[in-house]
N, C-alpha and C. Protein backbone atom coordinates (compact mmCIF):
# COMPACT_ATOMS: atom_id res chain seq x y z
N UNK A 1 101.13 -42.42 20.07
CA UNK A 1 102.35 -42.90 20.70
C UNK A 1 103.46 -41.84 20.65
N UNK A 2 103.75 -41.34 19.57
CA UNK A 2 104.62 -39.78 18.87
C UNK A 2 104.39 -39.00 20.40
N UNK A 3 102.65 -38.71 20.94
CA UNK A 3 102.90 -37.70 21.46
C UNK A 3 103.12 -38.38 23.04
N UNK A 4 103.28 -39.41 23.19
CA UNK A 4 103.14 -39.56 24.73
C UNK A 4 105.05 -39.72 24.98
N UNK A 5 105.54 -40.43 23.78
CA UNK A 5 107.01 -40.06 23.64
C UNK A 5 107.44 -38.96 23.93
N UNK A 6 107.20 -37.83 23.37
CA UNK A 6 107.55 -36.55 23.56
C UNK A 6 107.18 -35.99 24.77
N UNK A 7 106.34 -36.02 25.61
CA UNK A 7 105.69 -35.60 26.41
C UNK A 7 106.77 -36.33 27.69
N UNK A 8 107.39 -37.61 27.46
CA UNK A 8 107.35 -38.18 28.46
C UNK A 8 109.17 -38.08 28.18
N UNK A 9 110.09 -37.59 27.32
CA UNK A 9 111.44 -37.45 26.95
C UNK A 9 111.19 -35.62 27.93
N UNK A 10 110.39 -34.87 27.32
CA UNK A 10 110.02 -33.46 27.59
C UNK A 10 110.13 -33.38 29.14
N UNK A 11 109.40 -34.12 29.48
CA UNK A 11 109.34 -33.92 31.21
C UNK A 11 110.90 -34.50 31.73
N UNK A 12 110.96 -35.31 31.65
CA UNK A 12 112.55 -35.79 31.87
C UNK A 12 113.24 -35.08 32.10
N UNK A 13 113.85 -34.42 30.98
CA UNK A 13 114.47 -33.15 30.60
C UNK A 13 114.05 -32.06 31.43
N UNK A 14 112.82 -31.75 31.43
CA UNK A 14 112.63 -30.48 32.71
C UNK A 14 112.73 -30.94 34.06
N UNK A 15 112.66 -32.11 34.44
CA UNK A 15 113.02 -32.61 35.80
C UNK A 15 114.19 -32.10 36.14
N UNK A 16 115.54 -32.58 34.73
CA UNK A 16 116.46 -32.29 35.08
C UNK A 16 116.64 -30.68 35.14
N UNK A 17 116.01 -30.23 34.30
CA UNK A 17 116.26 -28.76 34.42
C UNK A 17 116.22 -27.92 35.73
N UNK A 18 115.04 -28.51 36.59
CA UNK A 18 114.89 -27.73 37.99
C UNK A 18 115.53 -28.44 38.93
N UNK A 19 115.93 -29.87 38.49
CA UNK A 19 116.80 -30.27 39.78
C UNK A 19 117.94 -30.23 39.78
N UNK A 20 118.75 -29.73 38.99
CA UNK A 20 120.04 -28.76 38.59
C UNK A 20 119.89 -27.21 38.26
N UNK A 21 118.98 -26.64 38.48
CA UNK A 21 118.70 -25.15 38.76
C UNK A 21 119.29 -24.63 36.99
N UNK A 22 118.95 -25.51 36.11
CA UNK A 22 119.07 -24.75 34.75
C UNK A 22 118.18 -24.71 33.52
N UNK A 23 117.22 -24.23 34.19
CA UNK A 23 115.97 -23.86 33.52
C UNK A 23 116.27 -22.97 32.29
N UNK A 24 116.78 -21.79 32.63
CA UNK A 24 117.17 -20.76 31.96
C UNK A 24 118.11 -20.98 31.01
N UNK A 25 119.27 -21.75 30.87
CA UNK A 25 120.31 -22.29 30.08
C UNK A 25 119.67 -23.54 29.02
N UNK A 26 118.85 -24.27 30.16
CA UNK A 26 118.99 -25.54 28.59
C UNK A 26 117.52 -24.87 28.27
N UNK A 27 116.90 -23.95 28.79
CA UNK A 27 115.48 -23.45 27.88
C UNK A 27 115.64 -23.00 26.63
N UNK A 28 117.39 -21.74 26.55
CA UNK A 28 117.96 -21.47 25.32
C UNK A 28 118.57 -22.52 24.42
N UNK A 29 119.02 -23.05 25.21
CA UNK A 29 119.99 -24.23 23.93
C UNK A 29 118.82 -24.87 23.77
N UNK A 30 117.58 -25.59 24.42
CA UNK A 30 116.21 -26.21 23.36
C UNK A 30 115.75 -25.63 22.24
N UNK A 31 115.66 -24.25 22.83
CA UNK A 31 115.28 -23.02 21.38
C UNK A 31 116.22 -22.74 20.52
N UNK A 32 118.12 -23.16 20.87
CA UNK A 32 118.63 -23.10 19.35
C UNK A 32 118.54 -23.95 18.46
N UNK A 33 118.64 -25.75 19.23
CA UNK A 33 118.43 -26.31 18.58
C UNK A 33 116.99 -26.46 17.79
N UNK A 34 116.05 -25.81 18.35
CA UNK A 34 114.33 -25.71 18.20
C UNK A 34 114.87 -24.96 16.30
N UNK A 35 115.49 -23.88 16.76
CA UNK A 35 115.54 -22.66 15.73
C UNK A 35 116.02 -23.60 14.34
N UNK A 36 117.34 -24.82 14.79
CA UNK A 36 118.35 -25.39 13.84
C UNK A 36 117.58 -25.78 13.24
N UNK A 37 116.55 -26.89 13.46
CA UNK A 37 115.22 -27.88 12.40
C UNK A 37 114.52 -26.97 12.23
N UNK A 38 114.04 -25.75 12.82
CA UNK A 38 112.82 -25.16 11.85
C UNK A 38 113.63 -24.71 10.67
N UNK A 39 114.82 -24.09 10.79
CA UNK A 39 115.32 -23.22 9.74
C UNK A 39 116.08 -24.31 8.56
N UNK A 40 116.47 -25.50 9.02
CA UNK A 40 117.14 -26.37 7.79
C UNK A 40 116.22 -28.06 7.87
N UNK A 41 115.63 -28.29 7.15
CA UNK A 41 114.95 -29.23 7.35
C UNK A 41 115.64 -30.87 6.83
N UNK A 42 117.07 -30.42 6.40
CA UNK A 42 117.51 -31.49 6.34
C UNK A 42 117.90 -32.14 7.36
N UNK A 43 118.03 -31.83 8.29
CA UNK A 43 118.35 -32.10 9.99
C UNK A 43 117.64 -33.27 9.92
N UNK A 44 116.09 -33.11 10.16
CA UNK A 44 115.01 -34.02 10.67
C UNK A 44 115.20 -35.29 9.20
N UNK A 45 115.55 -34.71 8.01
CA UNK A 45 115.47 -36.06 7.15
C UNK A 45 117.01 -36.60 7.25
N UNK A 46 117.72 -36.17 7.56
CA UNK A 46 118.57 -36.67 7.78
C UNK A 46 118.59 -37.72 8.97
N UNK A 47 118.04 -37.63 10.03
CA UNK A 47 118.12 -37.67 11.59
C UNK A 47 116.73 -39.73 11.25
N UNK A 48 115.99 -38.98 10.43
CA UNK A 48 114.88 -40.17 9.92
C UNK A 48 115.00 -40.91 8.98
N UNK A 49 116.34 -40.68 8.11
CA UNK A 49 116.46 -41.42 6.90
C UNK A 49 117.11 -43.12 7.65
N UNK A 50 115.98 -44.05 6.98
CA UNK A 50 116.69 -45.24 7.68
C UNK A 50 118.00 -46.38 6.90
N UNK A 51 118.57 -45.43 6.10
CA UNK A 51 119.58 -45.97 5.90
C UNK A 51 120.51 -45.81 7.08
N UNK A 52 120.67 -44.53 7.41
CA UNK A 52 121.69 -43.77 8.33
C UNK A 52 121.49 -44.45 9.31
N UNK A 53 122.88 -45.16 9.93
CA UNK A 53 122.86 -45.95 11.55
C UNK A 53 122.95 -44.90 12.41
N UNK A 54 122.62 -45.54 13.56
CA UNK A 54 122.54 -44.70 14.55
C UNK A 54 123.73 -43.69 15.08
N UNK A 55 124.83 -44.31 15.17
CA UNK A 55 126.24 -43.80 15.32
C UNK A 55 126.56 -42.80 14.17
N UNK A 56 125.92 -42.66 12.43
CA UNK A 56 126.70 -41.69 12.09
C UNK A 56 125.24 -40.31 12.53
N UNK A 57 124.32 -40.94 12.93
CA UNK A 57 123.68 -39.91 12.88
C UNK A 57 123.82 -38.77 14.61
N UNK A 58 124.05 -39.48 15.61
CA UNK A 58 124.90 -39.18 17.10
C UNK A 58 125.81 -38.34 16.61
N UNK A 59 126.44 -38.88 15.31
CA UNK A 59 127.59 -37.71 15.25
C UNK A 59 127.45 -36.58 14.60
N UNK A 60 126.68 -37.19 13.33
CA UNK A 60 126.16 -35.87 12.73
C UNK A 60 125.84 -34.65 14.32
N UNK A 61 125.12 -34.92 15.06
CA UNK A 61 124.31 -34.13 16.22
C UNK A 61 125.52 -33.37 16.65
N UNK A 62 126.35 -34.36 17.48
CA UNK A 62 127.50 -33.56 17.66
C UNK A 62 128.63 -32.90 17.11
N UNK A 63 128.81 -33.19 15.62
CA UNK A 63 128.90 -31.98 15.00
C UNK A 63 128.32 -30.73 14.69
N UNK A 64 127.20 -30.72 14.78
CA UNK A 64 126.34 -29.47 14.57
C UNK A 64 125.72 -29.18 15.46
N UNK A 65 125.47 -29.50 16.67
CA UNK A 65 125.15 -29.23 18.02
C UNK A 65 126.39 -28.90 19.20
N UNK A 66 127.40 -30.23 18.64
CA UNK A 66 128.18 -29.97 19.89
C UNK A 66 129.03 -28.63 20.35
N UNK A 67 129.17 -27.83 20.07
CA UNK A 67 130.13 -26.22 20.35
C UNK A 67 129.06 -25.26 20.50
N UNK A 68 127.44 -25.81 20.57
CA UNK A 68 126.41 -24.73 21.12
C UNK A 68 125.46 -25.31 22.05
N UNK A 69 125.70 -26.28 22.47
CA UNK A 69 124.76 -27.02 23.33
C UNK A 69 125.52 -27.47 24.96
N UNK A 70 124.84 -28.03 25.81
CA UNK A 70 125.65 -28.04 27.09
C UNK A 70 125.64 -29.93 26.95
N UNK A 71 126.33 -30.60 27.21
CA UNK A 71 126.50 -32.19 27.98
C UNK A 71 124.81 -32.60 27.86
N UNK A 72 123.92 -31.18 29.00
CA UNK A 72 122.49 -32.18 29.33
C UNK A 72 122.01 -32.18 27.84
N UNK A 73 121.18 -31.17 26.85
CA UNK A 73 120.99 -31.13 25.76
C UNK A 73 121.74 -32.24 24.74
N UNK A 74 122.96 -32.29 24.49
CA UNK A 74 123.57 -33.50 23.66
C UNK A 74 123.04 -34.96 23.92
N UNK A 75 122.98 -35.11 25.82
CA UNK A 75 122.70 -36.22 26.26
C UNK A 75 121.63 -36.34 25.67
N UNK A 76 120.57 -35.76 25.71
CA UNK A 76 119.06 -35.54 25.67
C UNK A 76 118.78 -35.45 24.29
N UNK A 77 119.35 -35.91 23.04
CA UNK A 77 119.94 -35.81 21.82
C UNK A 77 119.89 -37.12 21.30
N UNK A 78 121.02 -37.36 22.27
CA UNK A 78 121.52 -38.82 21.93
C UNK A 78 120.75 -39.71 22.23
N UNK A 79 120.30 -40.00 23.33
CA UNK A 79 119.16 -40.73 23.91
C UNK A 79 118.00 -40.65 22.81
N UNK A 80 117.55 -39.63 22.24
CA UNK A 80 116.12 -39.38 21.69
C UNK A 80 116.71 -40.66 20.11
N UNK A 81 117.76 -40.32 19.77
CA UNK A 81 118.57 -40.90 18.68
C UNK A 81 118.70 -42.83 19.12
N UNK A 82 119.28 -42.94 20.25
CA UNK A 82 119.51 -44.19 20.92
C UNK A 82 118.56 -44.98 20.71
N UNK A 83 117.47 -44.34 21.28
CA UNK A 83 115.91 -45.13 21.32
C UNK A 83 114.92 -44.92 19.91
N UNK A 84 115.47 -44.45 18.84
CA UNK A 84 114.54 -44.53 17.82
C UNK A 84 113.35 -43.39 17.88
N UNK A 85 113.66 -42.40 18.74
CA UNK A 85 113.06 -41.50 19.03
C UNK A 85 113.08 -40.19 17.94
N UNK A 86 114.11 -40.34 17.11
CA UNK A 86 114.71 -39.18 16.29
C UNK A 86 113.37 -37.97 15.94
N UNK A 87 112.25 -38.78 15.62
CA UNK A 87 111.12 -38.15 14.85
C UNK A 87 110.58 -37.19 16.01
N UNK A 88 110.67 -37.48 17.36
CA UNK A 88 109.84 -36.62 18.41
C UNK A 88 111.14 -35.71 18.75
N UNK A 89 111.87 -35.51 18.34
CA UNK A 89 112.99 -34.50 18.85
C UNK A 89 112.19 -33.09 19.14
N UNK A 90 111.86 -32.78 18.29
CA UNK A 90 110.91 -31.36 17.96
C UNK A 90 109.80 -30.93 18.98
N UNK A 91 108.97 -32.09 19.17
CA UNK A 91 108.08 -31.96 19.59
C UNK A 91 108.17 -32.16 21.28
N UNK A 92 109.51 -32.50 21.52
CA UNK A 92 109.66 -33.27 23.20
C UNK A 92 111.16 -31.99 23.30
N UNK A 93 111.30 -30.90 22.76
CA UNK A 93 112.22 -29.87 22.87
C UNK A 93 110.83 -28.80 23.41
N UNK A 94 109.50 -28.72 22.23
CA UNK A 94 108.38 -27.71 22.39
C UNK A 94 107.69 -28.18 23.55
N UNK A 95 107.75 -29.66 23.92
CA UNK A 95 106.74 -29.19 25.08
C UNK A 95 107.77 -29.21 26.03
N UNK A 96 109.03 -29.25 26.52
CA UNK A 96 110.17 -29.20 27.57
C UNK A 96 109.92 -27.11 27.62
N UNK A 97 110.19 -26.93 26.47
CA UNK A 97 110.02 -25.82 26.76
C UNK A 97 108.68 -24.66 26.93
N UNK A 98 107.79 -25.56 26.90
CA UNK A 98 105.93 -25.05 27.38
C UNK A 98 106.50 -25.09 28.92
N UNK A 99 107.10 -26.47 29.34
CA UNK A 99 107.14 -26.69 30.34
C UNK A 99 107.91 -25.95 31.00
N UNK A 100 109.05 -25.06 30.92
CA UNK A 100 109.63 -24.08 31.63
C UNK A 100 108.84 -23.15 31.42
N UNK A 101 108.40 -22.51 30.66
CA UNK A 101 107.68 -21.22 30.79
C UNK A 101 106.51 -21.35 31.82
N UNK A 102 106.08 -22.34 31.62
CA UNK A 102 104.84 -22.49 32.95
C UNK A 102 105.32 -22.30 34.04
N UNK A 103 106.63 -23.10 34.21
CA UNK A 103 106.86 -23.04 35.13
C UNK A 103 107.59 -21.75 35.94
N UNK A 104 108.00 -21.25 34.98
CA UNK A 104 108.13 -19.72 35.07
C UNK A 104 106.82 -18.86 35.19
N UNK A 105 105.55 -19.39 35.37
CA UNK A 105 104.55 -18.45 34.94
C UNK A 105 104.57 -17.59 34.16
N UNK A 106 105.09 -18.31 32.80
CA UNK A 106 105.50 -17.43 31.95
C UNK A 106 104.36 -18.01 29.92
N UNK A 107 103.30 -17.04 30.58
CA UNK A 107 102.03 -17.24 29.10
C UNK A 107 102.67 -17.46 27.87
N UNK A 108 101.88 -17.66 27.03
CA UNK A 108 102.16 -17.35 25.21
C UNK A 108 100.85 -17.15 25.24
N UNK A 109 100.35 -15.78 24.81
CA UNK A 109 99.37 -15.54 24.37
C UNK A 109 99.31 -15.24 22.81
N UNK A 110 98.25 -16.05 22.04
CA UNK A 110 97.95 -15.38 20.39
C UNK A 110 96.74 -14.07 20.66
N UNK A 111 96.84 -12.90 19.99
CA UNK A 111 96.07 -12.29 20.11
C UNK A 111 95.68 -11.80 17.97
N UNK A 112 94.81 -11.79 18.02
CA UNK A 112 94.35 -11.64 16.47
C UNK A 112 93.33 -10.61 16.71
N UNK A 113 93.73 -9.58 15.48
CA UNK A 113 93.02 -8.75 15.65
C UNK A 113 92.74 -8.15 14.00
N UNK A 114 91.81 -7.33 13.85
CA UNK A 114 91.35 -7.20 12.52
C UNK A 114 92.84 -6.23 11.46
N UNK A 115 92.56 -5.29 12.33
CA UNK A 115 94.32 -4.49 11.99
C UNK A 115 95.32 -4.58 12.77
N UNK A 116 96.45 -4.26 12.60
CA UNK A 116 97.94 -4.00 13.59
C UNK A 116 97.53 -2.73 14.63
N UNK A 117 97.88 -3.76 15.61
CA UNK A 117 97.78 -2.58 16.99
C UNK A 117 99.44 -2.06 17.07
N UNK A 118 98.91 -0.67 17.22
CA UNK A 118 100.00 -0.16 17.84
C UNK A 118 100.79 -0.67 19.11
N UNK A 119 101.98 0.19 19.32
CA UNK A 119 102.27 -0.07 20.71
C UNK A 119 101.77 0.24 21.95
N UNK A 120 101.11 0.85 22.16
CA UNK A 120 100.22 1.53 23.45
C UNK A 120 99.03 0.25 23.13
N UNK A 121 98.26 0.22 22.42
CA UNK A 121 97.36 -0.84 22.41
C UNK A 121 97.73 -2.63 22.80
N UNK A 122 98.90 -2.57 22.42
CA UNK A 122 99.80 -3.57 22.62
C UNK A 122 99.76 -3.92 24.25
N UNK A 123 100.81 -2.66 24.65
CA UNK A 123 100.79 -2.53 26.27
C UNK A 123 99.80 -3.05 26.79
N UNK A 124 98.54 -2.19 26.18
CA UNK A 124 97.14 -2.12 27.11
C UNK A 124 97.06 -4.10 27.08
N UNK A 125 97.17 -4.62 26.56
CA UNK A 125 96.53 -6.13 26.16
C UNK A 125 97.58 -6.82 26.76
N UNK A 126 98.50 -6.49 27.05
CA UNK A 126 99.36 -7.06 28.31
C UNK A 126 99.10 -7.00 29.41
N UNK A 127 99.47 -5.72 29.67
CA UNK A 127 98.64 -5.23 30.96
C UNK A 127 97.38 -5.72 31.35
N UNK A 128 96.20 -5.82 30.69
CA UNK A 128 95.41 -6.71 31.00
C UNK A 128 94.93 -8.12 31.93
N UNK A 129 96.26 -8.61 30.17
CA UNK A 129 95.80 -10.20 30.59
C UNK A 129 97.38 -10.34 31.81
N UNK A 130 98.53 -9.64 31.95
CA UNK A 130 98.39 -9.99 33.52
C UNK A 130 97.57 -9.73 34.86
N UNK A 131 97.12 -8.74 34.19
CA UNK A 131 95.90 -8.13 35.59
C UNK A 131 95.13 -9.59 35.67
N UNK A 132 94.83 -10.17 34.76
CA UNK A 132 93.49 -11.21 34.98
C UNK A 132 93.53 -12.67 34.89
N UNK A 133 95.03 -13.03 34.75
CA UNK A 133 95.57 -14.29 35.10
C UNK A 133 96.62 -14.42 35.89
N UNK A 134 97.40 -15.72 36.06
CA UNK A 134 98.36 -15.80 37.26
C UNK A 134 99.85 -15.54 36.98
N UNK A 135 99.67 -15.34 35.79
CA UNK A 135 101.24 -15.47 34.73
C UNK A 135 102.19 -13.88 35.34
N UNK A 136 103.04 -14.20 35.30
CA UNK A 136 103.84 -12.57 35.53
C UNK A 136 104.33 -11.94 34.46
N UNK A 137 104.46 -12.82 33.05
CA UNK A 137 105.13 -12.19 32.17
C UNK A 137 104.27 -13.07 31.15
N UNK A 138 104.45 -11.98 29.93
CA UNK A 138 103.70 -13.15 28.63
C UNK A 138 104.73 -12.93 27.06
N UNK A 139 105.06 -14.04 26.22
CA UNK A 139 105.11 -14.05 25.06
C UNK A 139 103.99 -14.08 24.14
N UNK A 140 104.04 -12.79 23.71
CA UNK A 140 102.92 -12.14 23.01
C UNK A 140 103.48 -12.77 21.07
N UNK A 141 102.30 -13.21 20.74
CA UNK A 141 101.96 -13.21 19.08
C UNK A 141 101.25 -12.69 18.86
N UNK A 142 101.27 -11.64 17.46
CA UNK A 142 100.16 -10.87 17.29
C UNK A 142 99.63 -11.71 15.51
N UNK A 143 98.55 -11.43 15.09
CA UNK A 143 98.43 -11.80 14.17
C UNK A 143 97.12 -10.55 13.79
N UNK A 144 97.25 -10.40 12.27
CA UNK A 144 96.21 -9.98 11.55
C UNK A 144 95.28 -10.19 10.68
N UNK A 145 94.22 -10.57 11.22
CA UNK A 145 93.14 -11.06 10.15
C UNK A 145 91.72 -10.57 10.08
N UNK A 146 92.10 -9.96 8.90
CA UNK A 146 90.86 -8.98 8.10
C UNK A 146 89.74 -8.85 8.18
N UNK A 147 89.36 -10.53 8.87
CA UNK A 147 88.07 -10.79 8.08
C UNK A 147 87.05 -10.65 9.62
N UNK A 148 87.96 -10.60 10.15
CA UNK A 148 87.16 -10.15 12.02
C UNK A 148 86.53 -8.90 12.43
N UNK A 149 86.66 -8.06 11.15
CA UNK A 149 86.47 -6.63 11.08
C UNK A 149 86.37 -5.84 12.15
N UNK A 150 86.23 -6.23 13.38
CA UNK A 150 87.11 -5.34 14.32
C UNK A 150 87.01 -6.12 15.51
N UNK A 151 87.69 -5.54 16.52
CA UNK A 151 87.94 -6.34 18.04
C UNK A 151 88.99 -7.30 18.33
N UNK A 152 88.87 -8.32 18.86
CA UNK A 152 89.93 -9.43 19.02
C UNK A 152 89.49 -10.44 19.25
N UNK A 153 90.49 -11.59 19.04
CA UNK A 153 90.34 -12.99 19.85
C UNK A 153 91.92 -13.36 20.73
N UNK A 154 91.98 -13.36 21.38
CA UNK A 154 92.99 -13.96 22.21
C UNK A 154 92.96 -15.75 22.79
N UNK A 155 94.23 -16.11 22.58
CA UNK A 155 93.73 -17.56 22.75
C UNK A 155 95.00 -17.41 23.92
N UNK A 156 94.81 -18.59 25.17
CA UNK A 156 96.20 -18.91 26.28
C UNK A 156 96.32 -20.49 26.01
N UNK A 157 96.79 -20.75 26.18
CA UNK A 157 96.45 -22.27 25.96
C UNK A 157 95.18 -22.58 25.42
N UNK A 158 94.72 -23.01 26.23
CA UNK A 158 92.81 -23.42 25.78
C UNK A 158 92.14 -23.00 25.92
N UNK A 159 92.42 -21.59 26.21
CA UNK A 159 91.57 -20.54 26.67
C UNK A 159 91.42 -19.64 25.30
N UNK A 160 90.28 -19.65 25.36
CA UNK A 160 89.89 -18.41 24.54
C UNK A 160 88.84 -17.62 24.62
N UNK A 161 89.19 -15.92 24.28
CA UNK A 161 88.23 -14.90 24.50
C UNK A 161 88.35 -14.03 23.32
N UNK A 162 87.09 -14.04 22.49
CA UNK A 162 87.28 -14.21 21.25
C UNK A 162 85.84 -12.98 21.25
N UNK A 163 85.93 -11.69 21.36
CA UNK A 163 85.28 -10.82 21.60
C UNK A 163 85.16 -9.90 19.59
N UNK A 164 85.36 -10.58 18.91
CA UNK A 164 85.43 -9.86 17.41
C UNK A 164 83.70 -9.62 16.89
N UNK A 165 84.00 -8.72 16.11
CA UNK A 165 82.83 -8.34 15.77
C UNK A 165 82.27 -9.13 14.47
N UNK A 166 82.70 -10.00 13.93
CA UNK A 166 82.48 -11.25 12.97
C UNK A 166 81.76 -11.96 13.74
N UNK A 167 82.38 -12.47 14.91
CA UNK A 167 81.67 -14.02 15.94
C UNK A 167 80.32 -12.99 16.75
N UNK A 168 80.43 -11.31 17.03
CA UNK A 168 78.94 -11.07 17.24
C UNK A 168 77.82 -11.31 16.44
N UNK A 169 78.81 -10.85 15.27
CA UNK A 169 77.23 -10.42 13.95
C UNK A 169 76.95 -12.13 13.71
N UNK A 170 77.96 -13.36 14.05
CA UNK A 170 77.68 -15.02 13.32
C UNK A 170 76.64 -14.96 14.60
N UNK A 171 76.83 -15.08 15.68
CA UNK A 171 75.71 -15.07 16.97
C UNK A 171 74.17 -14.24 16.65
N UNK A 172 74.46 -13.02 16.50
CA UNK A 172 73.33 -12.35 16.13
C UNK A 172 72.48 -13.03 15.21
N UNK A 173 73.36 -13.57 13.88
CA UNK A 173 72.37 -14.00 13.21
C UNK A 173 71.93 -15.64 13.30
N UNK A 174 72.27 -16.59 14.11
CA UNK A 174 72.04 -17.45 14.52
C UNK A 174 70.73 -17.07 15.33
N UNK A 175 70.68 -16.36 16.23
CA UNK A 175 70.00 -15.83 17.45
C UNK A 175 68.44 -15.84 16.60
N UNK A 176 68.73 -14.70 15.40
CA UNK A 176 68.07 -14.17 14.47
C UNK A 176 66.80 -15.31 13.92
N UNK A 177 67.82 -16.56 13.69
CA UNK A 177 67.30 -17.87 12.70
C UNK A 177 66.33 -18.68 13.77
N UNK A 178 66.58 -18.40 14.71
CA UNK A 178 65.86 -19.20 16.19
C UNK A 178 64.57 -18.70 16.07
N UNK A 179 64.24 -17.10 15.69
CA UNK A 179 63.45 -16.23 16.16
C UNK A 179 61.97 -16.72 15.24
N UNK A 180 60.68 -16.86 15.88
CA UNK A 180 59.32 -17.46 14.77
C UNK A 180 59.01 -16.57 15.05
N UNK A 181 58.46 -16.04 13.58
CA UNK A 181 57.32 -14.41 13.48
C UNK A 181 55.75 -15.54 13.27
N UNK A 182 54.81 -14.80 14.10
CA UNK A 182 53.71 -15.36 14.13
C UNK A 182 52.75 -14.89 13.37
């Protein structure tokens, strides 16, 4: 239920975003307020504690939202607060803002790799994956993990191409276990 809430506050919100041409504005103010709960987590227990009525918690918001946020964002606040929604705030800000970047054709790619790529290697894996999808621009994560001992996995959404030399040698030896000596 959590996620069809969010999903369905999220779209809302990006409706309004393209049918007022401010994609780009409330995409940032989603990501400050995005930034405010990751970085202080009393926000969200505050926002869920059910002593707190609804009205001091509206205000709490607009005290600490209101002088960085625009009218739509506050609205989109209050409402989530109005309806008992407080708990999907987070999650109906992350997919509002999946939802502009798509709509920007704009990726998040994870790419994991055994060591830190340089910057030229970097490039190259951009360059790439726009050559070979529809996206024009990508937010790149890099991550490092050891145990892949060399190559990569890249994930796009649900996509994944996961070319490491760990998942050859686990294949190989699967392949291996199939094999009857006569």
């Amino acid at each position: 239920m959590a996620k069809l809430a969010a999903t369905t506050y999220g779209d809302a919100l990006f409706e309004l975003a393209v049918e007022e041409s401010k994609t780009d504005a409330l995409y940032e103010q989603a990501q400050t307020v995005l930034t405010a709960f990751e970085d202080n987590g009393e926000i969200g227990r505050l926002l869920n504690h059910p002593k707190i009525i609804k009205e001091e918690k509206i205000k709490f918001l607009k005290d600490v939202f209101g002088q960085m946020v625009s009218g739509d964002i506050m609205g989109f606040l209050t409402i989530m607060v109005t309806k008992d929604r407080q708990s999907d705030i987070v999650a109906a800000l992350k997919y509002f803002c999946g939802r502009i970047l798509e709509y920007k054709k704009i990726g998040i790619a994870y790419v994991t790799t055994a060591k830190p790529l340089d910057d030229k290697t970097r490039e190259e894996v951009v360059e790439k994956l726009l050559k070979t999808t529809d996206y024009v621009d990508f937010h790149m994560n890099y991550n490092v993990d050891e145990s892949l001992i060399g190559g990569m996995i890249i994930r796009i959404g649900d996509r994944v191409v996961d070319s490491s030399i760990k998942t050859k040698l686990d294949e190989l030896a699967r392949d291996l276990k199939k094999v009857q000596l006569v």
